[in-house]
PDB file of N, CA and C in Angstrom:
ATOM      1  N   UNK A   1     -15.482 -13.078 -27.276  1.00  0.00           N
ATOM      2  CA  UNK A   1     -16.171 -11.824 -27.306  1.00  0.00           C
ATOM      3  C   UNK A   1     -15.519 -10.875 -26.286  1.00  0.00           C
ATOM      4  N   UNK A   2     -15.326  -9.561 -26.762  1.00  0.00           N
ATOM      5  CA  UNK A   2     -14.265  -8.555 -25.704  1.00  0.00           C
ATOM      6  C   UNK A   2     -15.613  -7.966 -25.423  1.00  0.00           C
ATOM      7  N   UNK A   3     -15.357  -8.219 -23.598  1.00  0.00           N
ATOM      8  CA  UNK A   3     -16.539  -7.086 -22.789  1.00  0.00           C
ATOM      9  C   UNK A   3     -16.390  -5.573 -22.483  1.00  0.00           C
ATOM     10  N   UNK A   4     -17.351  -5.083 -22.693  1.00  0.00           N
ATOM     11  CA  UNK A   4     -17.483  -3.623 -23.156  1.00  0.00           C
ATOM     12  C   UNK A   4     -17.473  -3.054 -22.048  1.00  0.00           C
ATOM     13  N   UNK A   5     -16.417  -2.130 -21.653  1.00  0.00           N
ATOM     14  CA  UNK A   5     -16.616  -1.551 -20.141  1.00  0.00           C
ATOM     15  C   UNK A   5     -17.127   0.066 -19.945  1.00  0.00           C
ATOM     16  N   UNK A   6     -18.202  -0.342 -18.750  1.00  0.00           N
ATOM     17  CA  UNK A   6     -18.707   1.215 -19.507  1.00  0.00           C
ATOM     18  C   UNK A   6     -18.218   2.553 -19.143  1.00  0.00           C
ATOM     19  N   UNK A   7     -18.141   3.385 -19.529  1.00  0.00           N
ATOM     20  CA  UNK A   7     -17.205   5.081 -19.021  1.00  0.00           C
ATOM     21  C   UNK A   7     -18.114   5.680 -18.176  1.00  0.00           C
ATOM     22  N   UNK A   8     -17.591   6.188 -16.829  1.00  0.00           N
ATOM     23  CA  UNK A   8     -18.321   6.911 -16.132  1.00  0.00           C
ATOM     24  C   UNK A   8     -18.014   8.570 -15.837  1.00  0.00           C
ATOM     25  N   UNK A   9     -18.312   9.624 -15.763  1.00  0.00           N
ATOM     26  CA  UNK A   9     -18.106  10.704 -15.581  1.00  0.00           C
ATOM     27  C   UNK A   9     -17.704  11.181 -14.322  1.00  0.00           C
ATOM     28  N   UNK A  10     -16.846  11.647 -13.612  1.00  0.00           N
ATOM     29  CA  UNK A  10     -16.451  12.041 -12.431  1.00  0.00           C
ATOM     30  C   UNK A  10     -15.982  13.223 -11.832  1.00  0.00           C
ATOM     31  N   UNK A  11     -16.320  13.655 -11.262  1.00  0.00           N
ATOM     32  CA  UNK A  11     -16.020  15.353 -10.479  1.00  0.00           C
ATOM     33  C   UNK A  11     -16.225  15.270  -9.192  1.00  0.00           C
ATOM     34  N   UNK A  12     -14.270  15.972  -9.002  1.00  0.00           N
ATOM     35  CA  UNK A  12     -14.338  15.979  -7.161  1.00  0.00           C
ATOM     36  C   UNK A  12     -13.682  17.620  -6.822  1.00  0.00           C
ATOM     37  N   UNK A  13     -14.120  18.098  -5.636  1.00  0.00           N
ATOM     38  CA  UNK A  13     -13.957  18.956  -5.076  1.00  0.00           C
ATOM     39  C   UNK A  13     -12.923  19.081  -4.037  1.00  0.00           C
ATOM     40  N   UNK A  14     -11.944  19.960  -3.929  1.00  0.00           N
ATOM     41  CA  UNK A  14     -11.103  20.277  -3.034  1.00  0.00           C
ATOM     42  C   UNK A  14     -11.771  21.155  -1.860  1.00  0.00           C
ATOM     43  N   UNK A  15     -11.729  20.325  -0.210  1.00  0.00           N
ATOM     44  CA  UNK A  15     -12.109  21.786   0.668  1.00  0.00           C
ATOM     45  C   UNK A  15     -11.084  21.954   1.665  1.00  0.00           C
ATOM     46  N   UNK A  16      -9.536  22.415   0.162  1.00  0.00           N
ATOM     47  CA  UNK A  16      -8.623  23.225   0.808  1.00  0.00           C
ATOM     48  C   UNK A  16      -8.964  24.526   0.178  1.00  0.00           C
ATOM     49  N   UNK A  17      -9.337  24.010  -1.392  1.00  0.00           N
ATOM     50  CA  UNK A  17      -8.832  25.412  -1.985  1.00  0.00           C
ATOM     51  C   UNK A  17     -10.191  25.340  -3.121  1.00  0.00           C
ATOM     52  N   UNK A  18     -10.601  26.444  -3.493  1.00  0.00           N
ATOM     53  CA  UNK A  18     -11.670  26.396  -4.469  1.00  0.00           C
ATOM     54  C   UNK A  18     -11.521  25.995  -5.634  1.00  0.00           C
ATOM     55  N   UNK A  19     -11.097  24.813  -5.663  1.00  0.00           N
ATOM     56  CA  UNK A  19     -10.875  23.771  -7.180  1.00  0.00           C
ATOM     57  C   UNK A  19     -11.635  22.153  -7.483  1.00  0.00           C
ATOM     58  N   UNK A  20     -12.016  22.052  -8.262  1.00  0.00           N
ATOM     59  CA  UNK A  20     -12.149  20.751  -8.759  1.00  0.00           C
ATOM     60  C   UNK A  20     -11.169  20.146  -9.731  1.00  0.00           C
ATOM     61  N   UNK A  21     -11.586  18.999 -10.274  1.00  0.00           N
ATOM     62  CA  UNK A  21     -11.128  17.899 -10.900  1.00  0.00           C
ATOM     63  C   UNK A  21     -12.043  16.827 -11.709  1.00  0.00           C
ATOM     64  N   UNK A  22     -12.232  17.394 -12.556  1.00  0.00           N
ATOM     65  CA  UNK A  22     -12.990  16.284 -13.271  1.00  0.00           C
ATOM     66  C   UNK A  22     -12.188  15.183 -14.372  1.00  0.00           C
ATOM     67  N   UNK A  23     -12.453  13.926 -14.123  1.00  0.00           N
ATOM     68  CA  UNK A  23     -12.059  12.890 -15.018  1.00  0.00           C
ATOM     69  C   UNK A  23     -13.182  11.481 -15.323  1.00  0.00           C
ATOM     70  N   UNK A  24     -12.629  10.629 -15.754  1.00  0.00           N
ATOM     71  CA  UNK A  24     -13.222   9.510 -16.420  1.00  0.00           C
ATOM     72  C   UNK A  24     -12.776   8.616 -15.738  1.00  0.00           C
ATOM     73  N   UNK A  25     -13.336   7.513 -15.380  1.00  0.00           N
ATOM     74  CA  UNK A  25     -13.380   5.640 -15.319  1.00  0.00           C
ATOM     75  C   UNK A  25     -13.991   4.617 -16.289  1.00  0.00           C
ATOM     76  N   UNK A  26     -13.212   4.104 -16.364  1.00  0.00           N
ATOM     77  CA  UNK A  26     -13.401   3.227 -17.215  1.00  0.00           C
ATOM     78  C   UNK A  26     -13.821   1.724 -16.533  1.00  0.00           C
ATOM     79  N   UNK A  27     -14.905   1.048 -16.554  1.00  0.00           N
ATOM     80  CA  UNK A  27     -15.571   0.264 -15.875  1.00  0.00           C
ATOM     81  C   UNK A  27     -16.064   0.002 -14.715  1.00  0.00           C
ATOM     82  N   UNK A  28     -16.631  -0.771 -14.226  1.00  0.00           N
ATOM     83  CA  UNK A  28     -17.235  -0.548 -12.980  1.00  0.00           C
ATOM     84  C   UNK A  28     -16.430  -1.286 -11.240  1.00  0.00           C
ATOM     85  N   UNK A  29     -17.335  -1.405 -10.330  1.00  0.00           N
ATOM     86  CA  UNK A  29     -16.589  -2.000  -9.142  1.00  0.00           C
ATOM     87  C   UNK A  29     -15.688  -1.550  -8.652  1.00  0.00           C
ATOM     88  N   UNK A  30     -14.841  -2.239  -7.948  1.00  0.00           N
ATOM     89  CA  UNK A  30     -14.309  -1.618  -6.791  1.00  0.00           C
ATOM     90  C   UNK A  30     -12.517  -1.351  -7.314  1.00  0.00           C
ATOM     91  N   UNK A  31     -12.579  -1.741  -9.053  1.00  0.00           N
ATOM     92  CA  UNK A  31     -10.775  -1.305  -9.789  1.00  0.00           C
ATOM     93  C   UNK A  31     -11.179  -0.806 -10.786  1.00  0.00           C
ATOM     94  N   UNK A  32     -11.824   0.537 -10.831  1.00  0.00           N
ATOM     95  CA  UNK A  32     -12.202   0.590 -12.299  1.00  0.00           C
ATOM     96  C   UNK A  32     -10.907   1.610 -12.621  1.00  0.00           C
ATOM     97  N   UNK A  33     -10.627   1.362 -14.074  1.00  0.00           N
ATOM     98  CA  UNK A  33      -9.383   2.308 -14.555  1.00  0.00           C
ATOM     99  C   UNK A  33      -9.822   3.614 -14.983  1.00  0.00           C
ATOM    100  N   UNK A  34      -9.133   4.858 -13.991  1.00  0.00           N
ATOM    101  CA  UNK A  34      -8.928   5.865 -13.537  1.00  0.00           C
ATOM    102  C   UNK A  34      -8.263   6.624 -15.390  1.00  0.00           C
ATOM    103  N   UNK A  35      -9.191   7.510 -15.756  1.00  0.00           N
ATOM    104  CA  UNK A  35      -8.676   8.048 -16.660  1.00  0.00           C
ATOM    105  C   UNK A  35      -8.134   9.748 -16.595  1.00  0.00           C
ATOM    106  N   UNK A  36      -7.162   9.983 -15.732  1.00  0.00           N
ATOM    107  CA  UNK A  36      -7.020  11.433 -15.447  1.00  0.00           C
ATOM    108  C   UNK A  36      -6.610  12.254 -16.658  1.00  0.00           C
ATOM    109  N   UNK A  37      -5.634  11.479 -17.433  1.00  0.00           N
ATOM    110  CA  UNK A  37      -5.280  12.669 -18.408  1.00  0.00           C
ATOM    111  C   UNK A  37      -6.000  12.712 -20.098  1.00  0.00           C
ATOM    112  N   UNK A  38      -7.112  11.736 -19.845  1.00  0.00           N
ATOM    113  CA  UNK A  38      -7.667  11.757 -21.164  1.00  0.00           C
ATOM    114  C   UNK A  38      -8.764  11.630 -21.251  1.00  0.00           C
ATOM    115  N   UNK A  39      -9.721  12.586 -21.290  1.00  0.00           N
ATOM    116  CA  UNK A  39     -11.103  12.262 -21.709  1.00  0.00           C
ATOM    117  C   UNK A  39     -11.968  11.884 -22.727  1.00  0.00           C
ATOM    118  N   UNK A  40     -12.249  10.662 -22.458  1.00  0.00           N
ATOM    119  CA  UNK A  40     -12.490  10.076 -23.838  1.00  0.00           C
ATOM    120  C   UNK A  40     -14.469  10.451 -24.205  1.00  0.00           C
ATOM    121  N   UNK A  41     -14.154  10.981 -25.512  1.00  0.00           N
ATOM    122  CA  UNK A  41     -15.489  11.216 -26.042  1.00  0.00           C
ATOM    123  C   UNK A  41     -16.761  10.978 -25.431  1.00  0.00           C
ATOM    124  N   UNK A  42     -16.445   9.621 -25.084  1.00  0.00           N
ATOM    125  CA  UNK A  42     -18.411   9.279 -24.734  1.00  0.00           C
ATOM    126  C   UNK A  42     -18.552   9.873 -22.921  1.00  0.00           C
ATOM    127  N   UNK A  43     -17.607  10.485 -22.205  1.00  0.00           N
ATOM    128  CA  UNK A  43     -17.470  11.545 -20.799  1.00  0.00           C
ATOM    129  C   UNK A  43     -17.672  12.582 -21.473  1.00  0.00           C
ATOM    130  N   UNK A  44     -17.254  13.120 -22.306  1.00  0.00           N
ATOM    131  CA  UNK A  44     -17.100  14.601 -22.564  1.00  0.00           C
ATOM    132  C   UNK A  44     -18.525  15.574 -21.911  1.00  0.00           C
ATOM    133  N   UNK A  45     -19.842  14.628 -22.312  1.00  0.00           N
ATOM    134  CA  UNK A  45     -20.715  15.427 -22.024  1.00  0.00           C
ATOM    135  C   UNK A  45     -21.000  15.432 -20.719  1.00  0.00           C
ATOM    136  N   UNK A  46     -20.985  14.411 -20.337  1.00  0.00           N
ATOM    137  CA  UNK A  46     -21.370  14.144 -18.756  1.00  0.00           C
ATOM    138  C   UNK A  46     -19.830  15.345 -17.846  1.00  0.00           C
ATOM    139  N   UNK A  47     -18.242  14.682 -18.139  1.00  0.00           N
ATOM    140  CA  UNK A  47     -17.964  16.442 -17.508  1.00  0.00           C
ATOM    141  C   UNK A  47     -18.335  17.457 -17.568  1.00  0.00           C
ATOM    142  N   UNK A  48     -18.544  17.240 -18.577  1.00  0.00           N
ATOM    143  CA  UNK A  48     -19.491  19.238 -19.134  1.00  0.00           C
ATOM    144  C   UNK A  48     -20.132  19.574 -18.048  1.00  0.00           C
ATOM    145  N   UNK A  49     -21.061  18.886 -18.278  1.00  0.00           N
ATOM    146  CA  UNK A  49     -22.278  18.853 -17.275  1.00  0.00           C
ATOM    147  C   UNK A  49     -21.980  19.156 -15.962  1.00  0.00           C
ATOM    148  N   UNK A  50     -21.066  18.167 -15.149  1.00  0.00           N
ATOM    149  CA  UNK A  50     -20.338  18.141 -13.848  1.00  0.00           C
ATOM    150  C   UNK A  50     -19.801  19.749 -13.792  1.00  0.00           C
ATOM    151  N   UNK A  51     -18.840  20.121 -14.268  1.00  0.00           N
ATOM    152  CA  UNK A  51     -18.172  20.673 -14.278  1.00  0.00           C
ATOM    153  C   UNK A  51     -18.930  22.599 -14.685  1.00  0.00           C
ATOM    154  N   UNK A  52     -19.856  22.816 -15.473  1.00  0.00           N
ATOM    155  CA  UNK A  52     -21.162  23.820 -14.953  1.00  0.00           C
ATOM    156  C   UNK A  52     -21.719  23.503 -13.730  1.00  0.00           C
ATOM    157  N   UNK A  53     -22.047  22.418 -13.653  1.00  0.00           N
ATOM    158  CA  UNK A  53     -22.881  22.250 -12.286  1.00  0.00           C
ATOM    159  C   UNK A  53     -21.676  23.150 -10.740  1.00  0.00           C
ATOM    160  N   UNK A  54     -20.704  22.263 -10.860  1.00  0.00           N
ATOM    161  CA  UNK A  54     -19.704  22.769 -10.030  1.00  0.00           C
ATOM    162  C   UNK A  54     -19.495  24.294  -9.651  1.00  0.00           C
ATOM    163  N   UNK A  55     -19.127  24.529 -10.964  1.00  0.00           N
ATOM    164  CA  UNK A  55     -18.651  26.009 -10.866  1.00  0.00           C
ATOM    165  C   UNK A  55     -20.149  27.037 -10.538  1.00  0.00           C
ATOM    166  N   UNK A  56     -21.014  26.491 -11.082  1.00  0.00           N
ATOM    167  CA  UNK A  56     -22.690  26.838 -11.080  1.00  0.00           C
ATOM    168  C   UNK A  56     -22.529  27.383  -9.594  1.00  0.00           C
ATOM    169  N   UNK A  57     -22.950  26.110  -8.628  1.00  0.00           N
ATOM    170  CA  UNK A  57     -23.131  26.228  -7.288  1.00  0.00           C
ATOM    171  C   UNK A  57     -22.043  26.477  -6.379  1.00  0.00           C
ATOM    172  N   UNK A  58     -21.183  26.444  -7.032  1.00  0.00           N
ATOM    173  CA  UNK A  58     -19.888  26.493  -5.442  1.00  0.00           C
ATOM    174  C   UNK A  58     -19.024  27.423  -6.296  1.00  0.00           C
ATOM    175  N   UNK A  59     -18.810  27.728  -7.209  1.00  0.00           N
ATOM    176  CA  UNK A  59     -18.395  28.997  -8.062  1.00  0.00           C
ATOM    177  C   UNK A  59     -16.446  28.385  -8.224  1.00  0.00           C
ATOM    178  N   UNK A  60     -16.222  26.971  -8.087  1.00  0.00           N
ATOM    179  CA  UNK A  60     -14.728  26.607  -8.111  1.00  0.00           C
ATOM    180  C   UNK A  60     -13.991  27.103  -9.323  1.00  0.00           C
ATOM    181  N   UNK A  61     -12.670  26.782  -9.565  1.00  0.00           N
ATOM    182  CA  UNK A  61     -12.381  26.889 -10.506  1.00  0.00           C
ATOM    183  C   UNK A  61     -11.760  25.645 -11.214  1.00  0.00           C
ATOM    184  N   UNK A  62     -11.561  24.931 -12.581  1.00  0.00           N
ATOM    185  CA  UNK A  62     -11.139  23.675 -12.631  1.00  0.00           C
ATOM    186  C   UNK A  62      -9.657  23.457 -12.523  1.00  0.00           C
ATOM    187  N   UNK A  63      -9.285  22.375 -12.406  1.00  0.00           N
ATOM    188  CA  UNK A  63      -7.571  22.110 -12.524  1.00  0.00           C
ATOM    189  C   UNK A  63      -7.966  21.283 -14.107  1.00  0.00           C
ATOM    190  N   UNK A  64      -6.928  22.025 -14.716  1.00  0.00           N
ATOM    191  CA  UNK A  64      -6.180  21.083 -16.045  1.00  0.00           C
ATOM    192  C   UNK A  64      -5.795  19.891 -15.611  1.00  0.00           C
ATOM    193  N   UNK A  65      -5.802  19.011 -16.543  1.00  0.00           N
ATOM    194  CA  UNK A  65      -5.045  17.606 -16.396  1.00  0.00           C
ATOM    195  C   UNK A  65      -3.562  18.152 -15.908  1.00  0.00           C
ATOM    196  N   UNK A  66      -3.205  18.779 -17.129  1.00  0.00           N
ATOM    197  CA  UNK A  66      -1.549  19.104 -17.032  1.00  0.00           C
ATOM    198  C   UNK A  66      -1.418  19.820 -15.770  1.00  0.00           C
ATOM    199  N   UNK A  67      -2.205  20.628 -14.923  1.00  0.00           N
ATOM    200  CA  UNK A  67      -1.904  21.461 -13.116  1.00  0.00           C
ATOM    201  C   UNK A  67      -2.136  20.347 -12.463  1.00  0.00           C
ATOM    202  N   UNK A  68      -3.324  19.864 -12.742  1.00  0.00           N
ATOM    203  CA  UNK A  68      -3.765  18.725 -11.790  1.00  0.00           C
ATOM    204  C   UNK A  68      -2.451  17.561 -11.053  1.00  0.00           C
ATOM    205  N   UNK A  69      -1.957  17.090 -12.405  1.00  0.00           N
ATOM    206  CA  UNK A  69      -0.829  15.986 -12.205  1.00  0.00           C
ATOM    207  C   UNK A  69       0.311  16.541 -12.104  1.00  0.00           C
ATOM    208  N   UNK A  70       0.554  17.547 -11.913  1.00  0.00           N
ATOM    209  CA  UNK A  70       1.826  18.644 -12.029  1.00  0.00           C
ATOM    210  C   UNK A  70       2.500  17.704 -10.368  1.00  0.00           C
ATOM    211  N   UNK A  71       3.989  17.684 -10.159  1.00  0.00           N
ATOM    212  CA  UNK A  71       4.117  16.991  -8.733  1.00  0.00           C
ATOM    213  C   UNK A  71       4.728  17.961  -7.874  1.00  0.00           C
ATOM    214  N   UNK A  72       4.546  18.174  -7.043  1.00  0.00           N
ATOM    215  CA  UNK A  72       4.224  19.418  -5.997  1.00  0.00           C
ATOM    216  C   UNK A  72       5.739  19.229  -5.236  1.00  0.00           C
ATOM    217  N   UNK A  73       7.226  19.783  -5.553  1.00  0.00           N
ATOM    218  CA  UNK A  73       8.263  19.487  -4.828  1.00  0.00           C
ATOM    219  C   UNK A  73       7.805  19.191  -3.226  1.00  0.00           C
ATOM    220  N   UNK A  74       8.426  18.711  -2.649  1.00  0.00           N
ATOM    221  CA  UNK A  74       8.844  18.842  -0.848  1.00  0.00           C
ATOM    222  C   UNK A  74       7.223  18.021  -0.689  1.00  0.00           C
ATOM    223  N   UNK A  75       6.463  17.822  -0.866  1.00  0.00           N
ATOM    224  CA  UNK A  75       5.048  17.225  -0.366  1.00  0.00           C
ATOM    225  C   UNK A  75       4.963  15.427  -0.742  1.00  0.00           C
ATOM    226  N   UNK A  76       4.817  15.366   0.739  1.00  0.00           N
ATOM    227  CA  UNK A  76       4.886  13.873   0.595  1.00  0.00           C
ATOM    228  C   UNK A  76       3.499  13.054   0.972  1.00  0.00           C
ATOM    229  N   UNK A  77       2.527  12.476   0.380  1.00  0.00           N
ATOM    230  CA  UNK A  77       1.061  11.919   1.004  1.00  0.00           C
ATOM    231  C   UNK A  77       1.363  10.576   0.844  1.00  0.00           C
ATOM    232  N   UNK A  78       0.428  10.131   1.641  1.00  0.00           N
ATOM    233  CA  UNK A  78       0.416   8.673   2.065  1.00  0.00           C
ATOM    234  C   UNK A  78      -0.158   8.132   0.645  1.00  0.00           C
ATOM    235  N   UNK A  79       0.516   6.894   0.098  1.00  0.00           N
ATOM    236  CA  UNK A  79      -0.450   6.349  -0.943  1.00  0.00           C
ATOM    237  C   UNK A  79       0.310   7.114  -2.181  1.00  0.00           C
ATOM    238  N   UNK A  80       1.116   7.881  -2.317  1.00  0.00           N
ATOM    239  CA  UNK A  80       2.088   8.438  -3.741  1.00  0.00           C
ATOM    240  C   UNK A  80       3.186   7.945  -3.547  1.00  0.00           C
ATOM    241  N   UNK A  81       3.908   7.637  -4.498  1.00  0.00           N
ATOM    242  CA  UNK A  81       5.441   7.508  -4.713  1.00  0.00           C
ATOM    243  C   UNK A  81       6.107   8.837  -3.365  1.00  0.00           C
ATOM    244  N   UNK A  82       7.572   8.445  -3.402  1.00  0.00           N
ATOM    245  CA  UNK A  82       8.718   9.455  -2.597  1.00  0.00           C
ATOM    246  C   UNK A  82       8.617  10.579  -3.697  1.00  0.00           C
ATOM    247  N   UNK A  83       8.409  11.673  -3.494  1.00  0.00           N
ATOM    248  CA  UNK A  83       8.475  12.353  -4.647  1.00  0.00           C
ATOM    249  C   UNK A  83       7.768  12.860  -5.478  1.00  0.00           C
ATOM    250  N   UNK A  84       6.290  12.145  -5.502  1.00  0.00           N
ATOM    251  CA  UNK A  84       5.798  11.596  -6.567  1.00  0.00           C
ATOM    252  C   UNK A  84       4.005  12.663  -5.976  1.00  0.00           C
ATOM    253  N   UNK A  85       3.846  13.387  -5.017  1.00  0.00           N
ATOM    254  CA  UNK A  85       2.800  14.036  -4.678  1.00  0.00           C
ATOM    255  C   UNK A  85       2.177  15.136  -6.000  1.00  0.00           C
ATOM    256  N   UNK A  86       1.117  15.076  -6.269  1.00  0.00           N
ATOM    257  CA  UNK A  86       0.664  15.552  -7.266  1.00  0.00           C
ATOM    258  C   UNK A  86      -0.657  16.787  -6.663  1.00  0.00           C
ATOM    259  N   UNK A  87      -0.585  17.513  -7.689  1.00  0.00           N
ATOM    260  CA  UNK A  87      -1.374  18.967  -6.746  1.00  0.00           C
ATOM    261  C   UNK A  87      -2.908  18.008  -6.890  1.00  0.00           C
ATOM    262  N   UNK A  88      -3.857  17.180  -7.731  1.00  0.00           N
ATOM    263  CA  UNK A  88      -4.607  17.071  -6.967  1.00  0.00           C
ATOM    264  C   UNK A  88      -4.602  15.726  -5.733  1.00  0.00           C
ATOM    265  N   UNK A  89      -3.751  15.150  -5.916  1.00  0.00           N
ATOM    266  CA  UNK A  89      -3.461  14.212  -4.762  1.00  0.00           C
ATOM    267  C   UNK A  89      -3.302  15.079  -3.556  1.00  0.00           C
ATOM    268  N   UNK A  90      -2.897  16.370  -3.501  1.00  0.00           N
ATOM    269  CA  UNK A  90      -2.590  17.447  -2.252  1.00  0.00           C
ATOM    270  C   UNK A  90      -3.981  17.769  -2.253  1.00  0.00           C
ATOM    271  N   UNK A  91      -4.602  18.718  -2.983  1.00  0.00           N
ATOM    272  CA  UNK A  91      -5.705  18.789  -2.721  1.00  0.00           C
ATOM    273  C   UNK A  91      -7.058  18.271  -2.489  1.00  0.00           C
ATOM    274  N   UNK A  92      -7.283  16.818  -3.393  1.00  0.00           N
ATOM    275  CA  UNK A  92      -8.227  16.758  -3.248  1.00  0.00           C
ATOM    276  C   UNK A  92      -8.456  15.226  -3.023  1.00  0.00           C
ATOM    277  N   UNK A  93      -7.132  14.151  -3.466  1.00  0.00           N
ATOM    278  CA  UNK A  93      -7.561  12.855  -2.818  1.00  0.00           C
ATOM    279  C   UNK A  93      -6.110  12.280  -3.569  1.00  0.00           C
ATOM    280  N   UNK A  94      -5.562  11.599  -2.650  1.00  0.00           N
ATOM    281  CA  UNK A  94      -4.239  10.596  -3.328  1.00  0.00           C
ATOM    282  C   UNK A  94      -4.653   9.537  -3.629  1.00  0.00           C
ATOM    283  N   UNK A  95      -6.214   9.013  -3.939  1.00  0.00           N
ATOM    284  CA  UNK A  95      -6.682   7.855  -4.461  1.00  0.00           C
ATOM    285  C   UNK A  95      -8.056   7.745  -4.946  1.00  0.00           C
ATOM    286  N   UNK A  96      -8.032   8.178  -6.487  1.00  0.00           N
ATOM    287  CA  UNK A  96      -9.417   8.853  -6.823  1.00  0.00           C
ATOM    288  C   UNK A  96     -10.358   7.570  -6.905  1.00  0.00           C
ATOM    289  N   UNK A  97      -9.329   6.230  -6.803  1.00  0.00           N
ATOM    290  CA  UNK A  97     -10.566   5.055  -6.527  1.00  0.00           C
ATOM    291  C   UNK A  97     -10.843   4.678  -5.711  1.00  0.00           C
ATOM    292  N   UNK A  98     -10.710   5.225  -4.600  1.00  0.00           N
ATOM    293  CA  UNK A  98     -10.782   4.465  -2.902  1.00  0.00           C
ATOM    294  C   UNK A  98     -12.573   5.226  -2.634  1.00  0.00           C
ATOM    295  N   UNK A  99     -13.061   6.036  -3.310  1.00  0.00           N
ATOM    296  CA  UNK A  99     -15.021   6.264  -2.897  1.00  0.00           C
ATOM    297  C   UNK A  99     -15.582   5.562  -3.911  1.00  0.00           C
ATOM    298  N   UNK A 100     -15.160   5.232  -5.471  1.00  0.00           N
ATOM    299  CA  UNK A 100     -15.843   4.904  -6.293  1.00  0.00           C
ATOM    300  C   UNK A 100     -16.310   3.154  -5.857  1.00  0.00           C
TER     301      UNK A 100
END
């Protein structure tokens, strides 16, 4: 029998710059798989949600998958590849599973 892992909804805030990031996980505990560039159907509503709420109260604006993972020349963070720094890894966390 294949165990069913469940999707969770996720939205994080940058307090460099007035942006968020919303994505998906896929199961629970302390490795769940990080879905940045694809939101799969059964999140859709729950970002929604996140993502009004966000802009609602703190008035941010969102990052695209495609800005989000964009890799930021010359910027190097602890925890990315040489090279490999990504605008929301600059802004807002180089390890979106290290709170979940």
């Amino acid at each position: 029998m294949c165990e069913v892992k469940p999707l969770t909804a996720v939205g994080c805030v940058s307090v460099l710059a007035p942006v968020f990031f919303c994505y998906g996980l896929k199961g629970l505990g302390h490795d769940p798989e990080v879905l940045l560039q694809e939101r799969p159907p059964e999140v859709a509503v729950g970002t929604s949600m996140i993502e009004h709420a966000i802009q609602e109260v703190f008035g941010y604006e969102p990052l695209s998958p495609e800005n989000a993972l964009a890799i930021v020349p010359g910027v190097e963070i602890e925890r990315c590849p040489p090279g490999g720094a990504t605008l929301v890894a600059a802004l807002i966390s180089n390890d979106l599973n290290h709170y979940v």
